[in-house]
Structures are given as C-alpha cells and as structure tokens.
N, C-alpha and C. Protein backbone atom coordinates (compact mmCIF):
# COMPACT_ATOMS: atom_id res chain seq x y z
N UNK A 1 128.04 -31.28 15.57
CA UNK A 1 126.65 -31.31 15.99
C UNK A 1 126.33 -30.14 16.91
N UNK A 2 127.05 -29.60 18.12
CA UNK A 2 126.82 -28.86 18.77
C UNK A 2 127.12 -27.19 17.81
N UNK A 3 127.51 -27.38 16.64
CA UNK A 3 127.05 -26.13 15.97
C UNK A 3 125.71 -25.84 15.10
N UNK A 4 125.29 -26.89 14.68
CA UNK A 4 123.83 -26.97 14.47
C UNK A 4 122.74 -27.07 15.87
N UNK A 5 122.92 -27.32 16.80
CA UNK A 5 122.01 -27.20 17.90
C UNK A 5 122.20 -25.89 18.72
N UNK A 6 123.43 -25.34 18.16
CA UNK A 6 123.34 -23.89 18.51
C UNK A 6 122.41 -23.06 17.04
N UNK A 7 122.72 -23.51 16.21
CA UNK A 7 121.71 -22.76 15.17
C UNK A 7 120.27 -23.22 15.57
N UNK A 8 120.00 -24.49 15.63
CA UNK A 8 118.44 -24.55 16.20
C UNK A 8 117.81 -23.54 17.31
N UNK A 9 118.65 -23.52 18.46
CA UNK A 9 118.46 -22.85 19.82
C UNK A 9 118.43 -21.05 19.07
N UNK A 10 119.18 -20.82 18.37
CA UNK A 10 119.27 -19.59 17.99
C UNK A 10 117.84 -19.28 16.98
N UNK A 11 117.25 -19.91 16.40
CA UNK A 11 116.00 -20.15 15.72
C UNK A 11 115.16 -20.30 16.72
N UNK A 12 114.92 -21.44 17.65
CA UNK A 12 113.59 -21.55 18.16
C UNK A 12 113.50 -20.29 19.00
N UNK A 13 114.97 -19.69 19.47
CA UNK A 13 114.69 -18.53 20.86
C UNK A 13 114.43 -16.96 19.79
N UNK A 14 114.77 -16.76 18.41
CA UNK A 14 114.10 -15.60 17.71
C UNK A 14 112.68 -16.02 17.63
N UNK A 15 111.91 -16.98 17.55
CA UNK A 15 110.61 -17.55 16.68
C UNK A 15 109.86 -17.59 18.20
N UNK A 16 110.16 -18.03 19.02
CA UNK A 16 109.72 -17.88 20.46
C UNK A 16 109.46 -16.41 20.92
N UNK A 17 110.89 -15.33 21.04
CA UNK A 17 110.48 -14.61 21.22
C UNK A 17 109.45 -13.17 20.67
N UNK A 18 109.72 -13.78 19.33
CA UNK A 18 109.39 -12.90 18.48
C UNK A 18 107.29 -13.13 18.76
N UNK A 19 107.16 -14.32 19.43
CA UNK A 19 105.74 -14.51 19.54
C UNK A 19 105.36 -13.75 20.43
N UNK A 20 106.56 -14.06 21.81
CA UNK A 20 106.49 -13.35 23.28
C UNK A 20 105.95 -11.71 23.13
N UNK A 21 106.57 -11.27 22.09
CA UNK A 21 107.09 -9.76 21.77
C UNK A 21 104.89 -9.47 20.89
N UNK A 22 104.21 -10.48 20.65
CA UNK A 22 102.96 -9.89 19.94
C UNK A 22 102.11 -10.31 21.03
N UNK A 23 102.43 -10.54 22.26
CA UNK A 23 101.92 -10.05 23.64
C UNK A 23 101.24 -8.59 23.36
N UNK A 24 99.65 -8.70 23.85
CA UNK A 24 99.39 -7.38 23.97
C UNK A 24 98.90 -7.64 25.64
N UNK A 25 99.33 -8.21 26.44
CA UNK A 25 99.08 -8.19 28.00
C UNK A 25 99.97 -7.00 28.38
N UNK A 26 99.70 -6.11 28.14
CA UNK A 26 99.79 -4.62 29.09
C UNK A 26 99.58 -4.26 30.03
N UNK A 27 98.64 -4.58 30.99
CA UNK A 27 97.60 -3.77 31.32
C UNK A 27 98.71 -3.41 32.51
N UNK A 28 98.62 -2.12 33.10
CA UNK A 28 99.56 -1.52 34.27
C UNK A 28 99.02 -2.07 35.44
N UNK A 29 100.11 -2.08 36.69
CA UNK A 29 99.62 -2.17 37.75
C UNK A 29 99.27 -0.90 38.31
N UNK A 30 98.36 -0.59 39.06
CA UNK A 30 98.26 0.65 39.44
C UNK A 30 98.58 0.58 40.91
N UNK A 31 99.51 1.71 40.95
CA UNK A 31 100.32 1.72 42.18
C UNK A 31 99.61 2.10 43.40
N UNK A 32 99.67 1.69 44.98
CA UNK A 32 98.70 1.79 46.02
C UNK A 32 97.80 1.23 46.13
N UNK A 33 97.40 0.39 44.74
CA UNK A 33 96.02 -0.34 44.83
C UNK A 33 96.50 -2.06 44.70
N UNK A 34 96.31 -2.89 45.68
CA UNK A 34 96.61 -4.14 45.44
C UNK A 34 95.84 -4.79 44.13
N UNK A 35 97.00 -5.82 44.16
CA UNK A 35 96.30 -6.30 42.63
C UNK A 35 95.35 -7.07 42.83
N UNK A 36 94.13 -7.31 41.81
CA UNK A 36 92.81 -8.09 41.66
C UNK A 36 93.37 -9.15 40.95
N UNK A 37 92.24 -9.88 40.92
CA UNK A 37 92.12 -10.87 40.03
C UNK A 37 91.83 -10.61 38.23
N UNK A 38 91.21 -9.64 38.56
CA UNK A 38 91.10 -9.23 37.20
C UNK A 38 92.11 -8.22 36.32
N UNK A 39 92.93 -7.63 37.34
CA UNK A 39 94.06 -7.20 37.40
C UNK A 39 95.06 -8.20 36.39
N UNK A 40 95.07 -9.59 37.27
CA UNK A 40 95.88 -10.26 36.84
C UNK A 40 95.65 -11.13 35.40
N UNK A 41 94.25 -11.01 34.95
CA UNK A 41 93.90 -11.18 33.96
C UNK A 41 93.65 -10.91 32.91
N UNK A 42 93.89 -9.78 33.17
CA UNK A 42 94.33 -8.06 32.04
C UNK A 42 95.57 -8.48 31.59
N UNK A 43 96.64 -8.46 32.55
CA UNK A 43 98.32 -8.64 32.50
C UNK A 43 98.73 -9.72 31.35
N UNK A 44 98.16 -10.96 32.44
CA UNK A 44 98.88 -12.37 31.78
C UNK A 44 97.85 -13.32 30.91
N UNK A 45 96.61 -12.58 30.94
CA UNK A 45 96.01 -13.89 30.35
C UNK A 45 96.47 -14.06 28.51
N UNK A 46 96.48 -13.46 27.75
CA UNK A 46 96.58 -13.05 25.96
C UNK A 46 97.97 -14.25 26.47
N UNK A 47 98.84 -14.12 27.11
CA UNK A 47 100.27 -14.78 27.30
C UNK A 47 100.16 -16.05 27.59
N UNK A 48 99.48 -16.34 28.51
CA UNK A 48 98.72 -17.84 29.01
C UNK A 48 98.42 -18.33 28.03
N UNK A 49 97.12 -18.13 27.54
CA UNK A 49 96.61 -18.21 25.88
C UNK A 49 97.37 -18.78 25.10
N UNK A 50 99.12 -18.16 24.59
CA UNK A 50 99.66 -18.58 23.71
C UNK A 50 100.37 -19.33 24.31
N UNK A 51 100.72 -19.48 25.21
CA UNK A 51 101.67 -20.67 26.29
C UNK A 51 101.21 -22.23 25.95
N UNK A 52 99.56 -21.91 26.42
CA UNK A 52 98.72 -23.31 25.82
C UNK A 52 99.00 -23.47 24.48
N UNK A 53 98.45 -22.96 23.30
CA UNK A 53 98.26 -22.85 22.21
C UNK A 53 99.87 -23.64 21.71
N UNK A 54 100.54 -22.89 22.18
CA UNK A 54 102.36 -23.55 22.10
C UNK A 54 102.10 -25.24 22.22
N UNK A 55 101.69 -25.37 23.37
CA UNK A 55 101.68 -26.87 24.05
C UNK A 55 100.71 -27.79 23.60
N UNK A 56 99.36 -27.19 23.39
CA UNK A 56 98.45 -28.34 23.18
C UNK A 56 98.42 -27.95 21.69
N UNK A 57 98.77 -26.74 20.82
CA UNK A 57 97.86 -26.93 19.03
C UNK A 57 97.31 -26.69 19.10
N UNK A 58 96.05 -26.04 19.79
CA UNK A 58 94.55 -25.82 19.53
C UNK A 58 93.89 -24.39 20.08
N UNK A 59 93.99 -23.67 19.24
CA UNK A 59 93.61 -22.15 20.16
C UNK A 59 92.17 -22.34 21.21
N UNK A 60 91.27 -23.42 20.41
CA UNK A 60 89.83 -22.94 21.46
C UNK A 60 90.14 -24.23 22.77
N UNK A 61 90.93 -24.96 22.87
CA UNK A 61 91.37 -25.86 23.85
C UNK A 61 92.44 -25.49 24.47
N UNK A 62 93.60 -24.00 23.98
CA UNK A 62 93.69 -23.24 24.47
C UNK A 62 93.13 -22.28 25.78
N UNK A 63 92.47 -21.75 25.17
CA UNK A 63 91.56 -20.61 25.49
C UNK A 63 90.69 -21.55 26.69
N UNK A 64 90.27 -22.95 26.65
CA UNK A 64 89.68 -23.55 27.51
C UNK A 64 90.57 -23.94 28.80
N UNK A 65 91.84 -24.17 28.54
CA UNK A 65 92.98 -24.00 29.55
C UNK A 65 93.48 -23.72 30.55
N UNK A 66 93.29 -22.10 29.83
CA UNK A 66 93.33 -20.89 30.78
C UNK A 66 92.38 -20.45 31.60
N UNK A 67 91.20 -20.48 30.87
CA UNK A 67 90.10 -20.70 31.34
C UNK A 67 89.83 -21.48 32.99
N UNK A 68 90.34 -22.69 32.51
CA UNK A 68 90.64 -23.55 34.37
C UNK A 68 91.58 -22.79 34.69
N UNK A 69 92.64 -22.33 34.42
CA UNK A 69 94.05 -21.89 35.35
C UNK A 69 93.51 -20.93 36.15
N UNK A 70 92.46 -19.95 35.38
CA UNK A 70 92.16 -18.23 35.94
C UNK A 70 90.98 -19.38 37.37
N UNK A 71 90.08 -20.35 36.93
CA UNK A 71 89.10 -20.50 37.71
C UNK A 71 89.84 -21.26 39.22
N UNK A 72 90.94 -22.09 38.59
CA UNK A 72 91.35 -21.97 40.00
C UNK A 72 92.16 -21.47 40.61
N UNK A 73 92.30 -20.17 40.04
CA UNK A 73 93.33 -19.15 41.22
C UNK A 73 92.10 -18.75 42.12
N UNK A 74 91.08 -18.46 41.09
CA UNK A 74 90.14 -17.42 41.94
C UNK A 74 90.00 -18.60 43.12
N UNK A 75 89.91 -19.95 43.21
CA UNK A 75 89.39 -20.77 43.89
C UNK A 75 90.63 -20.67 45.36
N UNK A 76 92.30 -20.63 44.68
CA UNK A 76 92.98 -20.60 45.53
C UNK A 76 93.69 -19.42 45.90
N UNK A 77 93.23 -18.12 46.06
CA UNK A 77 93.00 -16.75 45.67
C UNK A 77 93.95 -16.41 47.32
N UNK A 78 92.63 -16.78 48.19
CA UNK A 78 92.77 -16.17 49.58
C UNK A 78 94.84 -17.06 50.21
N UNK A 79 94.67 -18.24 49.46
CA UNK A 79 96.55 -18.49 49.58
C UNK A 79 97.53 -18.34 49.06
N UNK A 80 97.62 -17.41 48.08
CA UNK A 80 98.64 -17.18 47.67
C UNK A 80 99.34 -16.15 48.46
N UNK A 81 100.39 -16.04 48.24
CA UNK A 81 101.22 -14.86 49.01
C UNK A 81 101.27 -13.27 48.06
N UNK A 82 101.34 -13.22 46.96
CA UNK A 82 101.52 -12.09 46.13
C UNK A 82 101.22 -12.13 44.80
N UNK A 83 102.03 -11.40 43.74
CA UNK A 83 101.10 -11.61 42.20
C UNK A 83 102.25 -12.25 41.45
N UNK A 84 103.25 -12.83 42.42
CA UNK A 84 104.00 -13.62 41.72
C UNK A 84 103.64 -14.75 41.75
N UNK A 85 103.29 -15.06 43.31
CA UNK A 85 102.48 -16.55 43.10
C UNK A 85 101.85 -16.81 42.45
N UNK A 86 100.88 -15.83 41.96
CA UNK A 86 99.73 -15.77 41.93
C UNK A 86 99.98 -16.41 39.85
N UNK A 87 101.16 -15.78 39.16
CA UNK A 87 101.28 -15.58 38.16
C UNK A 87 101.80 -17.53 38.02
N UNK A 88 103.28 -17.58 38.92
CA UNK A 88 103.55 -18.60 38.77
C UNK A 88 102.65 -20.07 38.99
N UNK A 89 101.51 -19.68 40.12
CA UNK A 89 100.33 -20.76 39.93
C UNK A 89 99.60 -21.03 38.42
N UNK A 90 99.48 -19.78 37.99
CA UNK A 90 98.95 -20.02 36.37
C UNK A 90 99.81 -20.24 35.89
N UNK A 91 101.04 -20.28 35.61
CA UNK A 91 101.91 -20.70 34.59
C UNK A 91 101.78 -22.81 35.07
N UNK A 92 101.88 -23.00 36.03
CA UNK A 92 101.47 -24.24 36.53
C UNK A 92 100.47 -24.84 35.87
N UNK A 93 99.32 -24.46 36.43
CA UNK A 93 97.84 -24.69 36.12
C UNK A 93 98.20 -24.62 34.71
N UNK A 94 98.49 -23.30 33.73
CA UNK A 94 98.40 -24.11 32.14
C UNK A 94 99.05 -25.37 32.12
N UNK A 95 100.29 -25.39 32.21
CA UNK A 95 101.01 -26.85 31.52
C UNK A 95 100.38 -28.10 32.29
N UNK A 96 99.87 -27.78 33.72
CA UNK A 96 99.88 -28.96 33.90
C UNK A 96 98.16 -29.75 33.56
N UNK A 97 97.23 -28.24 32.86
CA UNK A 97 95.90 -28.89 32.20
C UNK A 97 96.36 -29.48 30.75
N UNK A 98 97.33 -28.49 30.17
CA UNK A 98 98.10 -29.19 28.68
C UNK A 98 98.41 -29.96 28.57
N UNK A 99 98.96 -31.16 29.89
CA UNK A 99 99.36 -32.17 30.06
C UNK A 99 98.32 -33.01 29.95
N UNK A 100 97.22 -32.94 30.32
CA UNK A 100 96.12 -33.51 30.78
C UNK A 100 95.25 -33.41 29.22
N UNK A 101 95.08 -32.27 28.84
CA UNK A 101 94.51 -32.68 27.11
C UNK A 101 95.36 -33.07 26.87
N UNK A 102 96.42 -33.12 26.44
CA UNK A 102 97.46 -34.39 25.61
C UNK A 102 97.28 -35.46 25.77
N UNK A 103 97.60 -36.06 27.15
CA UNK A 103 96.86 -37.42 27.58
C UNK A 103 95.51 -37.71 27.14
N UNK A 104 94.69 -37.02 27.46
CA UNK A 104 92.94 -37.23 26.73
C UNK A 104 92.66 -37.50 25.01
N UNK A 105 93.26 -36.50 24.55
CA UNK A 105 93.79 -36.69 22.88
C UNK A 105 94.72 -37.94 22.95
N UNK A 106 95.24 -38.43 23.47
CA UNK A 106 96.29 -39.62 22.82
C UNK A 106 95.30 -40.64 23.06
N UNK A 107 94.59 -40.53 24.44
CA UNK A 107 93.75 -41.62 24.56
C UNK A 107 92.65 -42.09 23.43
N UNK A 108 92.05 -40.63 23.24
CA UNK A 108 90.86 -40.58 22.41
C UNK A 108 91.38 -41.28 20.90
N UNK A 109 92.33 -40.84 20.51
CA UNK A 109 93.11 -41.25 19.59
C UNK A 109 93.24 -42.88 18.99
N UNK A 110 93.47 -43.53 20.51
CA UNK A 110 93.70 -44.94 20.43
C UNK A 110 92.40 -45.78 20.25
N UNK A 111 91.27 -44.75 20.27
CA UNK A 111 89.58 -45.61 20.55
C UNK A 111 88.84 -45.02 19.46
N UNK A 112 89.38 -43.81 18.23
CA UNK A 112 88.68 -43.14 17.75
C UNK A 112 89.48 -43.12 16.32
N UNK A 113 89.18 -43.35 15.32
CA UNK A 113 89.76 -42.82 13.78
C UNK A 113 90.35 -41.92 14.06
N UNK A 114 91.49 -41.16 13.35
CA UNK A 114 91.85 -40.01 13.02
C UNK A 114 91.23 -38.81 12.63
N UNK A 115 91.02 -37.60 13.06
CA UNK A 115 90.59 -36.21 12.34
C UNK A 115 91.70 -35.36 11.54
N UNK A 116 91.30 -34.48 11.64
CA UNK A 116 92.21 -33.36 10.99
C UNK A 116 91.93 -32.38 12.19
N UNK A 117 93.43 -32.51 12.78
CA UNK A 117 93.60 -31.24 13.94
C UNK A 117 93.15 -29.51 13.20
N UNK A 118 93.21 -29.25 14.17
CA UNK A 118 92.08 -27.24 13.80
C UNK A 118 93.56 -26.77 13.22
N UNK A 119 93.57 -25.81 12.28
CA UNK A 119 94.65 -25.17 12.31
C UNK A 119 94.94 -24.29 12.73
N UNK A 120 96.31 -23.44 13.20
CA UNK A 120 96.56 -22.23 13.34
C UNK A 120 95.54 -21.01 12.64
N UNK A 121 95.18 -19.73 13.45
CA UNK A 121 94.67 -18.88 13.02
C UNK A 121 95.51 -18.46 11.54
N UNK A 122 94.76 -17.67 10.60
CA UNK A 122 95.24 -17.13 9.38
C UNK A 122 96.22 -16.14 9.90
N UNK A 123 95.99 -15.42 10.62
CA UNK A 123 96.52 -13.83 11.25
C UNK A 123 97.75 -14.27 12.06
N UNK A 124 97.72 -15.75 12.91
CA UNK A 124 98.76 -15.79 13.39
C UNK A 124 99.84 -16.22 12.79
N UNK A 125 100.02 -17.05 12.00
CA UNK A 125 100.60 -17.48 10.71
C UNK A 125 101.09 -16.30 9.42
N UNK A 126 100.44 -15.60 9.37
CA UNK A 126 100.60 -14.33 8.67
C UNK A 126 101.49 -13.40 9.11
N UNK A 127 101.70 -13.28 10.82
CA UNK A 127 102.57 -12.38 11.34
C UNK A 127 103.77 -13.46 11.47
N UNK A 128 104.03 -14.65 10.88
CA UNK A 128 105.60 -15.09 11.19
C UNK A 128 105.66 -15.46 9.90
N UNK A 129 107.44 -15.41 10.07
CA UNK A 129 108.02 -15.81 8.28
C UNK A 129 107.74 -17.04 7.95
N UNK A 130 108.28 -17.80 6.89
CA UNK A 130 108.36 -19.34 6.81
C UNK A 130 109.28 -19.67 7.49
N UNK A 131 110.13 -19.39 7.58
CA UNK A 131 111.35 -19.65 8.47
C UNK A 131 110.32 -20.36 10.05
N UNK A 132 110.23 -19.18 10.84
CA UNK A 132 109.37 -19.42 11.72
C UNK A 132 108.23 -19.83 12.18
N UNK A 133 107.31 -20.12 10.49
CA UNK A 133 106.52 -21.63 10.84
C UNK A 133 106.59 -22.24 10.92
N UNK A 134 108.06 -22.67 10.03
CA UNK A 134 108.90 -23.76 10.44
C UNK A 134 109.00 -24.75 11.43
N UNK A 135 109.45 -23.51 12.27
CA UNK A 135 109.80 -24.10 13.49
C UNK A 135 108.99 -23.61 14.71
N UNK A 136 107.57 -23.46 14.61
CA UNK A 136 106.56 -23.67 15.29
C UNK A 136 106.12 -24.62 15.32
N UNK A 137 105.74 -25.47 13.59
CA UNK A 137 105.42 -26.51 12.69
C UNK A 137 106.28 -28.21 13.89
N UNK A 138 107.29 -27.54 13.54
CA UNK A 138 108.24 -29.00 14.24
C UNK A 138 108.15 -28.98 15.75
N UNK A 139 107.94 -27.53 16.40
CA UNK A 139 107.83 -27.76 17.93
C UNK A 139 106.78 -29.03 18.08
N UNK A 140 105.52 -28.66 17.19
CA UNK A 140 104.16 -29.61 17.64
C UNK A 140 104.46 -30.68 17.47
N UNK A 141 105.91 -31.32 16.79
CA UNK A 141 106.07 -32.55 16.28
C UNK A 141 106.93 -33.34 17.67
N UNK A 142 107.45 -32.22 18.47
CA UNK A 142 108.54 -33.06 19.42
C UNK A 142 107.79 -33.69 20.72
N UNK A 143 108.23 -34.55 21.54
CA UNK A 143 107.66 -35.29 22.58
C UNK A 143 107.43 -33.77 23.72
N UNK A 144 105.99 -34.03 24.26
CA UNK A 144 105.69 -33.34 25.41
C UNK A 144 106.50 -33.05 25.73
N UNK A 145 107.23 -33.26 26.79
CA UNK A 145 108.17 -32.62 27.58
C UNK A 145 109.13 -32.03 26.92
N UNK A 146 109.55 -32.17 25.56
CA UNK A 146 110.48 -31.56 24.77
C UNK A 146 109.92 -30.12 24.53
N UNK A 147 108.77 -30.51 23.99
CA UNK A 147 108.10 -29.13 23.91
C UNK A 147 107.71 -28.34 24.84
N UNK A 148 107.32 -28.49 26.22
CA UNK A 148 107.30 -28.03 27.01
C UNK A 148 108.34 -27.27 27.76
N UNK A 149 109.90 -28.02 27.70
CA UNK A 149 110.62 -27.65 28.41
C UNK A 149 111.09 -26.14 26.65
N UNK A 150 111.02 -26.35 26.01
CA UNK A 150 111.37 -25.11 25.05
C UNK A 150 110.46 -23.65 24.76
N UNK A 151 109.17 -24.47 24.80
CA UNK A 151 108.05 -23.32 25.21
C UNK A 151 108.43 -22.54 26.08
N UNK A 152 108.50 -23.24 27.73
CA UNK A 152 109.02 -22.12 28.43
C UNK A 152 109.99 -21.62 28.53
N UNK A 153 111.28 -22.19 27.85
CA UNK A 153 112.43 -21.39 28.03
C UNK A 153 112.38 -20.43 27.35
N UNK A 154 112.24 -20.58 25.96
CA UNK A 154 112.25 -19.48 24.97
C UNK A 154 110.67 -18.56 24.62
N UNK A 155 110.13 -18.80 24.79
CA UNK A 155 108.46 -18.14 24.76
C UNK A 155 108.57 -17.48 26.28
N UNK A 156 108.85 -19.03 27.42
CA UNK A 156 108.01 -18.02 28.85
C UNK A 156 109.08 -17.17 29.25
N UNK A 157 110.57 -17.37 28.55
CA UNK A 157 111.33 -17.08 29.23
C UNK A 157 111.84 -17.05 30.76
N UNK A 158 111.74 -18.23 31.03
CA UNK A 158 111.59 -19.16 32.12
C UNK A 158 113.29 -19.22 32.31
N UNK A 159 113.65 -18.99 33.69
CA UNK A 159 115.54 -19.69 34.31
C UNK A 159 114.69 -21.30 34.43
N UNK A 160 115.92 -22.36 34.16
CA UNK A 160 116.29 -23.43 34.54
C UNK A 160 115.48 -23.54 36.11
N UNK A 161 115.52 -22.98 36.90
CA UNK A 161 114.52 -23.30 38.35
C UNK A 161 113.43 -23.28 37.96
N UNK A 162 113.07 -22.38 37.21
CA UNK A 162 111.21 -22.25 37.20
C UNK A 162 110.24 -23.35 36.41
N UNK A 163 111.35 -22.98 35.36
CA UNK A 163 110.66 -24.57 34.24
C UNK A 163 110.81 -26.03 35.09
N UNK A 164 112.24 -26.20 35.79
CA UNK A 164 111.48 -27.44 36.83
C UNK A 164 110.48 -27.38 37.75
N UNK A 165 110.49 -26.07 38.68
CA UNK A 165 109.09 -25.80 39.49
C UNK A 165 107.80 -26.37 38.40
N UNK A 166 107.67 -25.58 37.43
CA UNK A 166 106.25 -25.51 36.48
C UNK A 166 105.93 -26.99 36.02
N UNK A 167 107.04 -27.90 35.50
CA UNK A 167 107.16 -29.16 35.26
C UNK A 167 107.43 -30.61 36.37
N UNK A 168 107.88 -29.76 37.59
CA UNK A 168 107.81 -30.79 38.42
C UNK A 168 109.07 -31.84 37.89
N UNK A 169 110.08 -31.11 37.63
CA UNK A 169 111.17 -32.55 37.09
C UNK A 169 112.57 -31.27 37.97
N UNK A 170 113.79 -32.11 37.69
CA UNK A 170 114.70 -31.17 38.72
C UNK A 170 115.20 -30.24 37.75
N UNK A 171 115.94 -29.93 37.74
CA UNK A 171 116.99 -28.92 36.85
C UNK A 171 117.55 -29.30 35.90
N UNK A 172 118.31 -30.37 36.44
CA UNK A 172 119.40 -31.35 35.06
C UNK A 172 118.65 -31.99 34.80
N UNK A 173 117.23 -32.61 35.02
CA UNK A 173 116.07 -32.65 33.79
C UNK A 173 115.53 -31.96 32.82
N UNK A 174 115.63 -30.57 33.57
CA UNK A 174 115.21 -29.30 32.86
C UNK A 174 116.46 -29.33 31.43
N UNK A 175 117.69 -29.42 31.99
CA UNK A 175 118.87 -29.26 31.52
C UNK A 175 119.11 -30.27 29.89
N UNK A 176 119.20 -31.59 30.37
CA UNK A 176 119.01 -32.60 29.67
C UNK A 176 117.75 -32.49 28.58
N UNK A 177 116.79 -32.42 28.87
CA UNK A 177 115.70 -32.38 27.79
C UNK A 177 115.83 -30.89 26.96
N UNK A 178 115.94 -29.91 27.40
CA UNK A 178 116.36 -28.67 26.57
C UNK A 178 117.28 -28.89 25.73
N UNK A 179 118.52 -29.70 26.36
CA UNK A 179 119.57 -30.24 24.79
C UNK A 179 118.57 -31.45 23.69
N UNK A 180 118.35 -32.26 24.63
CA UNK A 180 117.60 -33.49 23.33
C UNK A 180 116.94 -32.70 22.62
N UNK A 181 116.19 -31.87 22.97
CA UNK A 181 115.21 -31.09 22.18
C UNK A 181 115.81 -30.14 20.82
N UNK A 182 116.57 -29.82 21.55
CA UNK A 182 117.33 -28.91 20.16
C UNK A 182 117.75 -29.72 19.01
N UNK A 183 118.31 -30.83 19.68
CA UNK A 183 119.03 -31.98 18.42
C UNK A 183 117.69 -32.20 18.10
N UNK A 184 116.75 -32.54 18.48
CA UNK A 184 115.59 -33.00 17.42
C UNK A 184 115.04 -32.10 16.89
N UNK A 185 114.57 -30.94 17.25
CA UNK A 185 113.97 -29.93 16.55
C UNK A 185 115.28 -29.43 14.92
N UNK A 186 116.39 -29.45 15.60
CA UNK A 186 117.71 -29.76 14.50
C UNK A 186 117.25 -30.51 13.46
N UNK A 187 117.50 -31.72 14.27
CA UNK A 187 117.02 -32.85 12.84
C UNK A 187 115.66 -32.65 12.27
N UNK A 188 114.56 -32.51 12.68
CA UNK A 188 113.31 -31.81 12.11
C UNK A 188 113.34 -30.82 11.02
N UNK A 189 114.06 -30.01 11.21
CA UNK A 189 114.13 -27.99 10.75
C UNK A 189 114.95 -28.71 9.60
N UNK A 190 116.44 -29.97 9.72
CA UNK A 190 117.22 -29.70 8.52
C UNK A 190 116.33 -31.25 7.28
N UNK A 191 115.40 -31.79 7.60
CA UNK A 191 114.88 -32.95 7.24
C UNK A 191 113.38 -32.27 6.64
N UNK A 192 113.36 -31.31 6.60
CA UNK A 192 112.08 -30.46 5.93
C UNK A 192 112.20 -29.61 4.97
C-alpha cells in the first residue's frame, strides 16, 4: 500500500504543481518602495484565485473568496507586521471563507433539490492532461480537510507548520490527514 500512496503523492504533487507553475502572479517588488496593497494584489491574487477554486469547485465563488480575503486585509492593513503576514493572512482568509461556502452549500443542499455544479473553465481543463484531470476530478471528491490539507501542500506548497497555522489543526494533524488523503485519492485515481 505505501507504494501506491507514494504513486498517488507523486501524481497529485506533478498535477498540483504543474497548476502552481500557470501562475501568472509576477508582479515585482520594487525595491525602496514599501509594499501596497495593491502591490500585494498584483503578486498573489491569480494564486489565491486558484487556491479557492482548488477548495470550493467554483471559479466565480472563487473569485468571490478572494475577494473577502483582499477586503479584509485592507480592513486589517494598519496590523500586520510585513508582506509576509500580510500574504499568510490571505492564505487564511481564503480557506477559512472556503470553509464557510462548503458549510453553506452542504446546508443549502439539505433544504434544496440538487443542481448541476458550474464546471471547470474550457481553457483550464485544456492546459492539463487526462491524467491530471484525473486527479483534480477526485481531489473535489475527498473530505474538506483532505482536500485542504493537499491543496496546500502540493499547490501552496505549504511546510507541515503553515498548513496547521492556515487550518488551525497541529502538525500530526497536518501529518495524519495528508497520509489518509493519499490512500483515498489512491483508491479514487485506481477505481476510475
């Protein structure tokens, strides 16, 4: 088993990064000039964007996400210490609004018929193999926190500290759910 959950991990972290890598958040810091807000929204937002999109499925509930993350930095702007905080508060603020549409969708769910979720853009789907819709396909299938804790390892490229900071669980939570996850995304990837 632990050689198939090394083939999973070796799949989700090419298909992860390979998303990381169609990042067009460029934008330079320019040196002597402290960073803005809009600075920081040049940089990380396109990345934020797909962070959500990872977590919740939905590019325009996405895009609405980030949307709160950027509105309340500006809100908690004057406390942060630097543009790391500043970055790691938005990496926060997404998962922990993603958390919050998930909950709202499960609810809505339980009081409302079924729809047909939005799909992936044509273009984004177009730039990965089958292989790697694959296993985009099955991320959306695993429990929140499964998916969460793999998003950021392999997409945010997140150490074991940060993904518990961002998630609020300890390490060997972090630790523990990153293995369950592989065995299921495993059993998913070889059951398709």
């Amino acid at each position: 088993m632990a050689g198939n959950t090394r083939g999973a991990e070796r799949v989700v972290e090419q298909t992860l990064s390979r998303l990381r890598a169609l990042d067009t958040s460029s934008a330079a810091e320019v040196p002597g000039r402290p960073l803005t807000l809009e600075d920081l929204y040049r940089q990380h937002r396109a990345r934020m964007v797909r962070l959500a999109v990872l977590l919740v499925d939905d590019p325009a509930t996405a895009e609405d996400v980030v949307q709160e993350a950027f509105t309340g930095l500006y809100r908690n702007w004057s406390g942060l210490r630097d543009a790391k905080a500043a970055v790691a508060y938005l990496r926060t603020a997404v998962v922990n609004s993603s958390r919050s549409v998930l909950r709202r969708r499960k609810t809505s769910r339980e009081y409302q018929p079924p729809h047909q979720v939005n799909a992936r853009s044509a273009e984004s789907l177009a730039m990965l193999s089958t292989e790697h819709q694959a296993v985009v396909s099955a991320l959306a299938q695993l429990p929140r926190r499964q998916r969460e804790v793999l998003v950021l390892r392999y997409y945010g490229n997140l150490s074991e500290a940060e993904i518990a900071e961002a998630t609020g669980v300890s390490r060997g939570t972090v630790k523990s759910t990153a293995s369950r996850a592989l065995e299921a995304l495993q059993k998913l990837l070889t059951t398709n």
